[in-house]
C-alpha atoms as a PDB file:
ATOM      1  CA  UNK A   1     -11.437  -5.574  59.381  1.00  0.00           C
ATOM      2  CA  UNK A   2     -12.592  -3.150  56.467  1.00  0.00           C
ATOM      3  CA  UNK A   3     -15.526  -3.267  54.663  1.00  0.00           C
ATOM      4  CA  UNK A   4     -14.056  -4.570  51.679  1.00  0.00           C
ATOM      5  CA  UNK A   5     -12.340  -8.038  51.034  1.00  0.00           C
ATOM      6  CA  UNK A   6     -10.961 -11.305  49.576  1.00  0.00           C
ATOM      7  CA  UNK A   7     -12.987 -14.189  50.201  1.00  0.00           C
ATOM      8  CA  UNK A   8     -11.238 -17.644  49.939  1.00  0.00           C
ATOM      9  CA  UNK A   9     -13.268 -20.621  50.206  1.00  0.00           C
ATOM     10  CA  UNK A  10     -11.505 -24.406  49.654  1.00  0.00           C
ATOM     11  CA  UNK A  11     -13.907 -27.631  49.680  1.00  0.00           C
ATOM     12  CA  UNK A  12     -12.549 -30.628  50.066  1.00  0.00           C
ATOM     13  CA  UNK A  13     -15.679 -33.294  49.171  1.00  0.00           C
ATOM     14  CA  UNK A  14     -14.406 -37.198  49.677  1.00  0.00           C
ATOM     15  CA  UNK A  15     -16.669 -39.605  48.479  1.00  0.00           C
ATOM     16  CA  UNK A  16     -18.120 -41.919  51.406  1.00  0.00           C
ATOM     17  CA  UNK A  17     -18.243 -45.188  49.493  1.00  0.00           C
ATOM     18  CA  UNK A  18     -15.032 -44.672  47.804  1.00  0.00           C
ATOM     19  CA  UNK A  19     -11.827 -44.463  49.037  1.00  0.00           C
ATOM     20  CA  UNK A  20      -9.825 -42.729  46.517  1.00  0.00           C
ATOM     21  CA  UNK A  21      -6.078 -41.905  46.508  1.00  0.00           C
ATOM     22  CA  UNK A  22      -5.334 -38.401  47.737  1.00  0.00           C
ATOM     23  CA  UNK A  23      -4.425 -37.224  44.366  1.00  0.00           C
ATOM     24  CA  UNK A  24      -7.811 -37.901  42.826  1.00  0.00           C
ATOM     25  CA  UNK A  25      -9.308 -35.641  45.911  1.00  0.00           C
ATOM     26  CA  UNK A  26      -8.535 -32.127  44.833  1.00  0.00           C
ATOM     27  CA  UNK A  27      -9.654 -29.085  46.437  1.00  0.00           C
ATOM     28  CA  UNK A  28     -12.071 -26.861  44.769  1.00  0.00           C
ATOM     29  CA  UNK A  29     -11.450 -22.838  45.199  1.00  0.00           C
ATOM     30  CA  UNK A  30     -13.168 -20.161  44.780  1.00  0.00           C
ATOM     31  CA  UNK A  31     -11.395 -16.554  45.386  1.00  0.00           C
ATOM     32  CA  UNK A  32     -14.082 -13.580  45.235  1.00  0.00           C
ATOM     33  CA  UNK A  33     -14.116  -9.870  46.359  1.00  0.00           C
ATOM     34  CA  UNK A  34     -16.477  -9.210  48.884  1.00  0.00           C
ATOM     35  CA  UNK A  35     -18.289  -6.797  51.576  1.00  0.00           C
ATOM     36  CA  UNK A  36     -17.976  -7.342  55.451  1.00  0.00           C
ATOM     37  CA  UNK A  37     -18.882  -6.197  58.401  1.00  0.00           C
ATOM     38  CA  UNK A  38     -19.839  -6.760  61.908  1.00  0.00           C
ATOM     39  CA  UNK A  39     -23.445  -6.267  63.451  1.00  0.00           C
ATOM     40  CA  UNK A  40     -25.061  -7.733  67.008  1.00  0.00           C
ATOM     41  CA  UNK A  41     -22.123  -9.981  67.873  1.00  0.00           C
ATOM     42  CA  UNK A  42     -22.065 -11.551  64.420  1.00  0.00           C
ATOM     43  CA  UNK A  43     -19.263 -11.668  61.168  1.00  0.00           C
ATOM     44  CA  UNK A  44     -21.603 -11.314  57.971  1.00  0.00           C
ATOM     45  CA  UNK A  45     -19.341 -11.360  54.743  1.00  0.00           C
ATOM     46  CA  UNK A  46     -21.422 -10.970  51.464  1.00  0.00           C
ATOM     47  CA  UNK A  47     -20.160 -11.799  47.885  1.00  0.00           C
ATOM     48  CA  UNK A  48     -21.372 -13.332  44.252  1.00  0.00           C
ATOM     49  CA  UNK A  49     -20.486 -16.573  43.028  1.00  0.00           C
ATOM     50  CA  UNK A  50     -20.651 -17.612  39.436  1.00  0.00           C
ATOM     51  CA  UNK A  51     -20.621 -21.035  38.523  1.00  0.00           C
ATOM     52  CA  UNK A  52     -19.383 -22.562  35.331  1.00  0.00           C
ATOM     53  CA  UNK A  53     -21.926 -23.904  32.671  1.00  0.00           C
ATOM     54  CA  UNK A  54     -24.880 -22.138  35.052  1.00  0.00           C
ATOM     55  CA  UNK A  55     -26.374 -19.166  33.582  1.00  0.00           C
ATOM     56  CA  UNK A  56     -26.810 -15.780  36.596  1.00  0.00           C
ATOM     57  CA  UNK A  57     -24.804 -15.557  39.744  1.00  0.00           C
ATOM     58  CA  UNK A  58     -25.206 -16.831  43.455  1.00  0.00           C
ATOM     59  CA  UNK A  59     -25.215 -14.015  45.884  1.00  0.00           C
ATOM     60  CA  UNK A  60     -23.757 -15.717  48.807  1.00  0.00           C
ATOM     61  CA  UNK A  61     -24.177 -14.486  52.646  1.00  0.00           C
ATOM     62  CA  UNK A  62     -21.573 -16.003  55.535  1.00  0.00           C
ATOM     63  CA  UNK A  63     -22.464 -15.435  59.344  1.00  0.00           C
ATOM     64  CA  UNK A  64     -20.425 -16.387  61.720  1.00  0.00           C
ATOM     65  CA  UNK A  65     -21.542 -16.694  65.547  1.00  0.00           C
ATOM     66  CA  UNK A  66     -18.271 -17.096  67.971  1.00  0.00           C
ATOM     67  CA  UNK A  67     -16.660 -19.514  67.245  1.00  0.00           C
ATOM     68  CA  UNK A  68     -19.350 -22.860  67.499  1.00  0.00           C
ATOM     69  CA  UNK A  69     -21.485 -21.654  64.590  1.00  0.00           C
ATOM     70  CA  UNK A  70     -21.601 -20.777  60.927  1.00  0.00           C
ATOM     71  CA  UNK A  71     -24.154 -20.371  58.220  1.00  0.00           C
ATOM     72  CA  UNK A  72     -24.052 -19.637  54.643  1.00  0.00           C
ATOM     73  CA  UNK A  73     -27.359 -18.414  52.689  1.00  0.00           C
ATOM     74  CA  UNK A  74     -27.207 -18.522  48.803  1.00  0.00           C
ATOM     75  CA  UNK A  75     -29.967 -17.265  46.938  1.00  0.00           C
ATOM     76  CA  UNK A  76     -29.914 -16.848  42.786  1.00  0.00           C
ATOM     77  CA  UNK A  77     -28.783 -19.907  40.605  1.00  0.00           C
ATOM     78  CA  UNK A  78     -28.501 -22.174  43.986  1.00  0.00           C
ATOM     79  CA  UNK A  79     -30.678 -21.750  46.762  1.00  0.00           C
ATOM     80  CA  UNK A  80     -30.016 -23.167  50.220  1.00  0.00           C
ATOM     81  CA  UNK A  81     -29.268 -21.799  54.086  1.00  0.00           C
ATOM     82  CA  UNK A  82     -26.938 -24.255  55.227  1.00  0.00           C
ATOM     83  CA  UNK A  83     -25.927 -24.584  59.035  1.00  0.00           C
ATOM     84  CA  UNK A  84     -22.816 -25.694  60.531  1.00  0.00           C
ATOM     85  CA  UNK A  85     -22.948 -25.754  64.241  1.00  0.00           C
ATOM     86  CA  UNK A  86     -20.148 -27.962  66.068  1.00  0.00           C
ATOM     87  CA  UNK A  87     -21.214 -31.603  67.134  1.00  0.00           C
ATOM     88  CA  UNK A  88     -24.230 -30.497  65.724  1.00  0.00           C
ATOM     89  CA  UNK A  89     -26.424 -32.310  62.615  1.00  0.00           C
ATOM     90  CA  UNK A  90     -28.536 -29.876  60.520  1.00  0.00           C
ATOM     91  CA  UNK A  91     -30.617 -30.358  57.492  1.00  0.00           C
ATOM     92  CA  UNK A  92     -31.774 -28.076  54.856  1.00  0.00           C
ATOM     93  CA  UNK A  93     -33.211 -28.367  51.065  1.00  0.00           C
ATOM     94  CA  UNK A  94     -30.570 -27.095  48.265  1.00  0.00           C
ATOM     95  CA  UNK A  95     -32.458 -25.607  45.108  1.00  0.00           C
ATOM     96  CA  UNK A  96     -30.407 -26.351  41.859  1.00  0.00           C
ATOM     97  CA  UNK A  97     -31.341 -25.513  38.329  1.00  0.00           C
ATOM     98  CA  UNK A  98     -31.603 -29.204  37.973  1.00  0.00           C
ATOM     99  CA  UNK A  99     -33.897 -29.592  40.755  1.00  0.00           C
ATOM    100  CA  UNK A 100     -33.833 -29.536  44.569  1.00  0.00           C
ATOM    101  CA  UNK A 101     -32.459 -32.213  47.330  1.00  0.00           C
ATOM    102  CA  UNK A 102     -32.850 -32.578  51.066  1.00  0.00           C
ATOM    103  CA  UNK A 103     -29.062 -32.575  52.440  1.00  0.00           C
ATOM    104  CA  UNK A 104     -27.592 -33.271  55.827  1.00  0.00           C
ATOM    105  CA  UNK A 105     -24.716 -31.490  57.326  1.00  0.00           C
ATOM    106  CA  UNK A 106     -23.207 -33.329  60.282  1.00  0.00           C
ATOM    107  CA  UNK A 107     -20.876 -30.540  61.619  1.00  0.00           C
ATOM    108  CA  UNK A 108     -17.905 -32.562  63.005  1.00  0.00           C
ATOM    109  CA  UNK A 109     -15.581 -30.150  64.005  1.00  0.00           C
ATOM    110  CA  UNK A 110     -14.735 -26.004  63.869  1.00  0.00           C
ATOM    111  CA  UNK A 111     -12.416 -24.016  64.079  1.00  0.00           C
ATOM    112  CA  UNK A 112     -12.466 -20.144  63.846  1.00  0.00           C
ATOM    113  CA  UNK A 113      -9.918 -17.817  64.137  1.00  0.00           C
ATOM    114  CA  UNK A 114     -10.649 -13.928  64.042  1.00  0.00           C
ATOM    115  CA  UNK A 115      -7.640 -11.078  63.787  1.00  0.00           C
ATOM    116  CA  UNK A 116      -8.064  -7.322  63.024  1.00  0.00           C
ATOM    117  CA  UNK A 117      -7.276  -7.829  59.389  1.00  0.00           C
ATOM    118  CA  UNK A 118      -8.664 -11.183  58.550  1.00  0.00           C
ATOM    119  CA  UNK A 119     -10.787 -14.396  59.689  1.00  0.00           C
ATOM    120  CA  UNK A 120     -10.007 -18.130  58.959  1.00  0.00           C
ATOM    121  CA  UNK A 121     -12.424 -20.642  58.934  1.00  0.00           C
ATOM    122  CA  UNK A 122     -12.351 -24.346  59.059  1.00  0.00           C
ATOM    123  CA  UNK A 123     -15.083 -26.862  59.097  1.00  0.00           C
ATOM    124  CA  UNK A 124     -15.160 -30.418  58.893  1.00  0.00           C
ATOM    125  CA  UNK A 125     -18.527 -32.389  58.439  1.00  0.00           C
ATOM    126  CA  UNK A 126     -19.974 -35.597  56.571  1.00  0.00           C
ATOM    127  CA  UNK A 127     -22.777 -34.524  53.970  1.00  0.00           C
ATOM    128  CA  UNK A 128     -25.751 -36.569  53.258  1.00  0.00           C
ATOM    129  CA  UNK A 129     -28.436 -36.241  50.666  1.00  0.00           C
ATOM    130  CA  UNK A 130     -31.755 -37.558  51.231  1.00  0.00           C
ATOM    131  CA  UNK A 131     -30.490 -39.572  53.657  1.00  0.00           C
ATOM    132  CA  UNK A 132     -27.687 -41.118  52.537  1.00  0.00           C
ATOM    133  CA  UNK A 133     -24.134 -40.406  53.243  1.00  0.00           C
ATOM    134  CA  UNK A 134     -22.334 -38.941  49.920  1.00  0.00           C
ATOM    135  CA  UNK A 135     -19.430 -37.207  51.181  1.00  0.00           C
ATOM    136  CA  UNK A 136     -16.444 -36.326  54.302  1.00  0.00           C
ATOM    137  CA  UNK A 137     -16.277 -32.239  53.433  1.00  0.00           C
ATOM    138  CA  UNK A 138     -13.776 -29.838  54.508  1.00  0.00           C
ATOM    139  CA  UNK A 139     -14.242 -26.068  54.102  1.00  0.00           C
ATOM    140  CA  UNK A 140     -11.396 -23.817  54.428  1.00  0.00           C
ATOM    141  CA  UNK A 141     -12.682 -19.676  54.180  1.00  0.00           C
ATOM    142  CA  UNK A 142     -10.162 -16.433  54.523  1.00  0.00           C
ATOM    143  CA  UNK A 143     -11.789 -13.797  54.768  1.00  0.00           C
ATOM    144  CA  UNK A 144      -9.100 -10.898  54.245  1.00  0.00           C
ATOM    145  CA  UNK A 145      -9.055  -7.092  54.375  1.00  0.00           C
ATOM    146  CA  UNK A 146      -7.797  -5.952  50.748  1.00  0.00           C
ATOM    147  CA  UNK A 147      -5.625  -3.369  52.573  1.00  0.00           C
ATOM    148  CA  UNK A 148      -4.035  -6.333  54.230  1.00  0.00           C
ATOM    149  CA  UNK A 149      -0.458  -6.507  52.418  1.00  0.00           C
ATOM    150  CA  UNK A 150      -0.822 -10.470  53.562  1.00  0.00           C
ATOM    151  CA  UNK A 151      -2.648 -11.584  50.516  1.00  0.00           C
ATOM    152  CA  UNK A 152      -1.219 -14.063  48.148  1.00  0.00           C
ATOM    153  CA  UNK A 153      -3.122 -16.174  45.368  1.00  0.00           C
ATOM    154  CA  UNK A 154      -1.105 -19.268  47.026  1.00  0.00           C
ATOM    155  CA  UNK A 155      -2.422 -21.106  50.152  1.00  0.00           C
END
């Protein structure tokens, strides 16, 4: 993997006390360039996010342990360190502009997949926020090389 590259991230968020029609549950995506690289056993990929309507920019931090565990620091407009270990339930305060709120993250299942030129992610969990369920999440990253003649805008 080089140091530079295309970060990829899809959420999926379906509300828990609705069931809506699949066409109402779109996918957000956000495509990014990014830094990587490997230290002590662990993936860290680094990048900015800006967010619509939200003045300044997220700096964003992704560490991936093996294949059981992921984490994802943001720091700037949102702050949070949320943990997604496998069968595992984590909890962690999210800072917003509009104020902060304790959320759950009951990892359900993970999958990661790690080549020379690129890593895919997938997590599945159900979010709560102070204590109640909101949400069934997916999370979809690629993490790609930009010398990797593979990338597309399309997934």
């Amino acid at each position: 993997m080089t140091r530079d590259v295309i970060v990829r991230i899809s959420g999926l968020h379906q509300d828990a006390m609705e069931d809506l029609p699949d066409e109402e549950n779109v996918p957000i995506e956000v495509m990014s360039p990014g830094s990587y690289y490997w230290r002590n056993g662990k993936h860290y990929v680094i990048y900015d996010e800006v967010t619509e309507g939200i003045p300044g920019v997220t700096k964003n931090e992704i560490k991936i342990t093996g294949d059981n565990s992921l984490e994802i620091i943001k720091r700037g407009a949102a702050n949070s360190h949320m943990i997604f270990e496998k069968n595992k339930k984590s909890q962690t305060y999210y800072q917003t502009p509009y104020g902060q709120m304790l959320v759950g993250i009951h990892t359900r299942d993970m999958e990661v997949n790690v080549s020379e030129q690129k890593i895919d992610v997938s997590v599945d969990y159900e979010l709560d926020v102070n204590y109640e369920p909101l949400a069934d999440c997916k999370i979809r990253m690629n993490i790609l090389s930009r010398s990797n003649g593979e990338f597309s805008l399309c997934i």
